[in-house]
Protein backbone atom coordinates (compact mmCIF):
# COMPACT_ATOMS: atom_id res chain seq x y z
CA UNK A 1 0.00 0.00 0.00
CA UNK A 2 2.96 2.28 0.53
CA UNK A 3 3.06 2.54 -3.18
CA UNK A 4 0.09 4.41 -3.74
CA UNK A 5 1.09 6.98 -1.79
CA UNK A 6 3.77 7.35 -4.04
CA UNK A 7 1.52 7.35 -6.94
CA UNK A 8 -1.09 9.75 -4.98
CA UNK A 9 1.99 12.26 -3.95
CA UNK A 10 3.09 12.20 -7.84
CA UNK A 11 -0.56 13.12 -8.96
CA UNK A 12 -0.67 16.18 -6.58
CA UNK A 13 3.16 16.98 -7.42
CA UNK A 14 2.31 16.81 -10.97
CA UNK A 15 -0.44 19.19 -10.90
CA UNK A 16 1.20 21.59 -8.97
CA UNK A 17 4.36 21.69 -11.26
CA UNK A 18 2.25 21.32 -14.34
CA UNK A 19 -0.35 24.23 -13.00
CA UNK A 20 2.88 26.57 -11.28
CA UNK A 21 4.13 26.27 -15.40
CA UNK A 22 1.00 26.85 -17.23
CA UNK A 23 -0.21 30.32 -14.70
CA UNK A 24 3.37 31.26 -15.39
CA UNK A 25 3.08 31.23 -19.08
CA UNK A 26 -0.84 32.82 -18.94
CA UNK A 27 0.91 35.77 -16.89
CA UNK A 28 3.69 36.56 -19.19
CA UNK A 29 1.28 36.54 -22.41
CA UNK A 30 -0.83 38.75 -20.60
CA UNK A 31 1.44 41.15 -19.30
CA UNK A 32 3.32 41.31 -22.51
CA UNK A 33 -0.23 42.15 -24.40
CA UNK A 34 -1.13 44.52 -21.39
CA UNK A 35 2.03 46.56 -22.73
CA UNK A 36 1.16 46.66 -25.78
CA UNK A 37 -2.15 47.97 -25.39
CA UNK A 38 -2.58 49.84 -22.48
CA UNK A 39 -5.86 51.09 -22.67
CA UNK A 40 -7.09 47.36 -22.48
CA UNK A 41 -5.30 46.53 -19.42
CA UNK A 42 -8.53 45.92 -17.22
CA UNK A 43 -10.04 43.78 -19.96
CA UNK A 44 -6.99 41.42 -20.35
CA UNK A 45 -6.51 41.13 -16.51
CA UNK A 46 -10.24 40.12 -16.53
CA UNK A 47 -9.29 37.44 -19.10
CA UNK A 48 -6.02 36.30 -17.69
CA UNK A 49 -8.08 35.53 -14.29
CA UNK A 50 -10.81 33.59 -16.28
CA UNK A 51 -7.92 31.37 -17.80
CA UNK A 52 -5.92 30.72 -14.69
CA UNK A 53 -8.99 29.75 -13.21
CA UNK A 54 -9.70 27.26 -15.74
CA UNK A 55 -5.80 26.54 -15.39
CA UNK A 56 -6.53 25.80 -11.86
CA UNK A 57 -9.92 23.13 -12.31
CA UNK A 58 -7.37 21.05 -14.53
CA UNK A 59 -5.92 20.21 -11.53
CA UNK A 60 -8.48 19.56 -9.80
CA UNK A 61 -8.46 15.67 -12.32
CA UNK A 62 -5.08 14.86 -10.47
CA UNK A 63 -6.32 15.49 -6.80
CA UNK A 64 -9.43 13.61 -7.69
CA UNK A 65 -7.63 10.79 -9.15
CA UNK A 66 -4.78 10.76 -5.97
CA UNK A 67 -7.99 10.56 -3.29
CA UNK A 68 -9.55 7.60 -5.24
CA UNK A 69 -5.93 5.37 -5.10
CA UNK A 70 -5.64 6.38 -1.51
CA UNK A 71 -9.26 5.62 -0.49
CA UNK A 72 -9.81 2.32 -2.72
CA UNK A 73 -8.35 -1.11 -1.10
CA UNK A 74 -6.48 -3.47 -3.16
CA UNK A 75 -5.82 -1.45 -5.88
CA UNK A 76 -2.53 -2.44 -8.11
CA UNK A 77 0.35 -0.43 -9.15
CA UNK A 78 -0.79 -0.62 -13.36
CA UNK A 79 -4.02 0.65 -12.25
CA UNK A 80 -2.76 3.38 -10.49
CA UNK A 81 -0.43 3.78 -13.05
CA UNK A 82 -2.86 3.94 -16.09
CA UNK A 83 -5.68 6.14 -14.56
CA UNK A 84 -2.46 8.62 -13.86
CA UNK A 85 -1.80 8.43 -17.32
CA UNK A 86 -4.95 9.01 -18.56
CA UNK A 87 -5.68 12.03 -16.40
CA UNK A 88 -2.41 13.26 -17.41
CA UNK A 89 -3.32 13.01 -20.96
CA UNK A 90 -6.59 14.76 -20.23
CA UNK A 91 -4.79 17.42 -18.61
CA UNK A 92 -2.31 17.96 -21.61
CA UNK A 93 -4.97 17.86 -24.27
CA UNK A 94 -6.64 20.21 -22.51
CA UNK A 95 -3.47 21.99 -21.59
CA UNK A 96 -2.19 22.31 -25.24
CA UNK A 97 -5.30 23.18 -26.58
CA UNK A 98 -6.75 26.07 -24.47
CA UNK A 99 -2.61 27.73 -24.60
CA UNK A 100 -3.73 27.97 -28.34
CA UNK A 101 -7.21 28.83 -28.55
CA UNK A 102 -6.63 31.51 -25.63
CA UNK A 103 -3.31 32.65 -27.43
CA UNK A 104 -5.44 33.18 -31.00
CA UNK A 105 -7.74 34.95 -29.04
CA UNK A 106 -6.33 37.46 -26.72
CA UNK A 107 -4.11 38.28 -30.06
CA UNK A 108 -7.07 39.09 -31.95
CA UNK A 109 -8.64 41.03 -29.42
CA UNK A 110 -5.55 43.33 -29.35
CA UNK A 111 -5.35 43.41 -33.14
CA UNK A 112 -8.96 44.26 -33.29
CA UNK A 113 -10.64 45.68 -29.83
CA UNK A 114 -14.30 46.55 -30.84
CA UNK A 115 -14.43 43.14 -31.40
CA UNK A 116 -13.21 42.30 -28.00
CA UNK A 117 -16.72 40.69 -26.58
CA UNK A 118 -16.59 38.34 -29.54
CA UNK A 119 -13.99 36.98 -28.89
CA UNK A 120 -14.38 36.70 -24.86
CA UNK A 121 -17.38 35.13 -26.19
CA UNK A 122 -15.77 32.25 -28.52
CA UNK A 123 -12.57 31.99 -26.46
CA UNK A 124 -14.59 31.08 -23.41
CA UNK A 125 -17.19 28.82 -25.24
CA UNK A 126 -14.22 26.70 -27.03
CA UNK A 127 -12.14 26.34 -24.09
CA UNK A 128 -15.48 24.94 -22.30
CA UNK A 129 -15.53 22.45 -25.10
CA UNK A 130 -11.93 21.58 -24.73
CA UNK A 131 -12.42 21.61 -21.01
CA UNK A 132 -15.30 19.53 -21.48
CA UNK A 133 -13.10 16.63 -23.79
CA UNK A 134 -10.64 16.53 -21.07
CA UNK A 135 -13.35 15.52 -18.12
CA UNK A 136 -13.55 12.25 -20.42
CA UNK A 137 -10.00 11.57 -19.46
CA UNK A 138 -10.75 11.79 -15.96
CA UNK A 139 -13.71 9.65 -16.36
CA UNK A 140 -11.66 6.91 -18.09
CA UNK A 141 -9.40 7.27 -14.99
CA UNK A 142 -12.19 6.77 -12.47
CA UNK A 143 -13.22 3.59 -14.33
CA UNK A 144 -9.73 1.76 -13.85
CA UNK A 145 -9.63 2.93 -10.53
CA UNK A 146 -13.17 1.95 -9.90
């Protein structure tokens, strides 16, 4: 059983590196577009806390998945080990894909800001879609564990 916690502390380590990485790179793009276009500073801070909060719920998969091998008896190490790696792969596609689609976006809404709401409007509703794909990840991971 000793294992697990080793799988459980890697889950939560994971996240936390993975998360600490991803809020640093939403910050920079931010603050770099914030000097750019001052007079939109307010709107992109708005943004940038809308994306680390989605940043944030990612991790939320690994803590999930590191409670459910702590809590469930007689688990193995390959089924820890696969539901990590399929919450991990959630977390990446999701990862990957909301970097670009919030990238494209918060460009174009500094290229062109009377179009600002728009975008807000489509970055938020495909990174809900992306978000969305990602859950399935976790739900594969419950399954193995479950």
């Amino acid at each position: 059983m000793n294992e697990m916690y080793i799988w459980a502390g890697l889950a939560i380590g994971l996240s936390w590196i993975g998360i600490g990485i991803w809020e640093w790179i939403i910050a920079k793009k931010s603050v770099e577009l914030m000097g750019r276009n001052p007079a939109m500073i307010s709107f992109f801070l708005t943004v940038t806390v809308l994306w680390i909060a989605l940043a944030e719920s990612s991790a939320i998969y690994w803590l999930i998945v590191a409670q459910k091998i702590l809590w469930t008896e007689g688990l193995s190490l390959i089924q820890s080990a696969w539901a990590g790696l399929a919450v991990w792969l959630a977390w990446l596609w999701a990862a990957i894909w909301e970097w670009f689609l919030i990238a494209w976006s918060l460009e174009a809404m500094n290229r062109n800001p009377e179009n600002k709401q728009k975008m807000l409007t489509f970055m938020v509703l495909f990174v809900a879609l992306v978000e969305s794909a990602a859950i399935y990840g976790l739900i594969v991971a419950m399954q193995i564990l479950g």
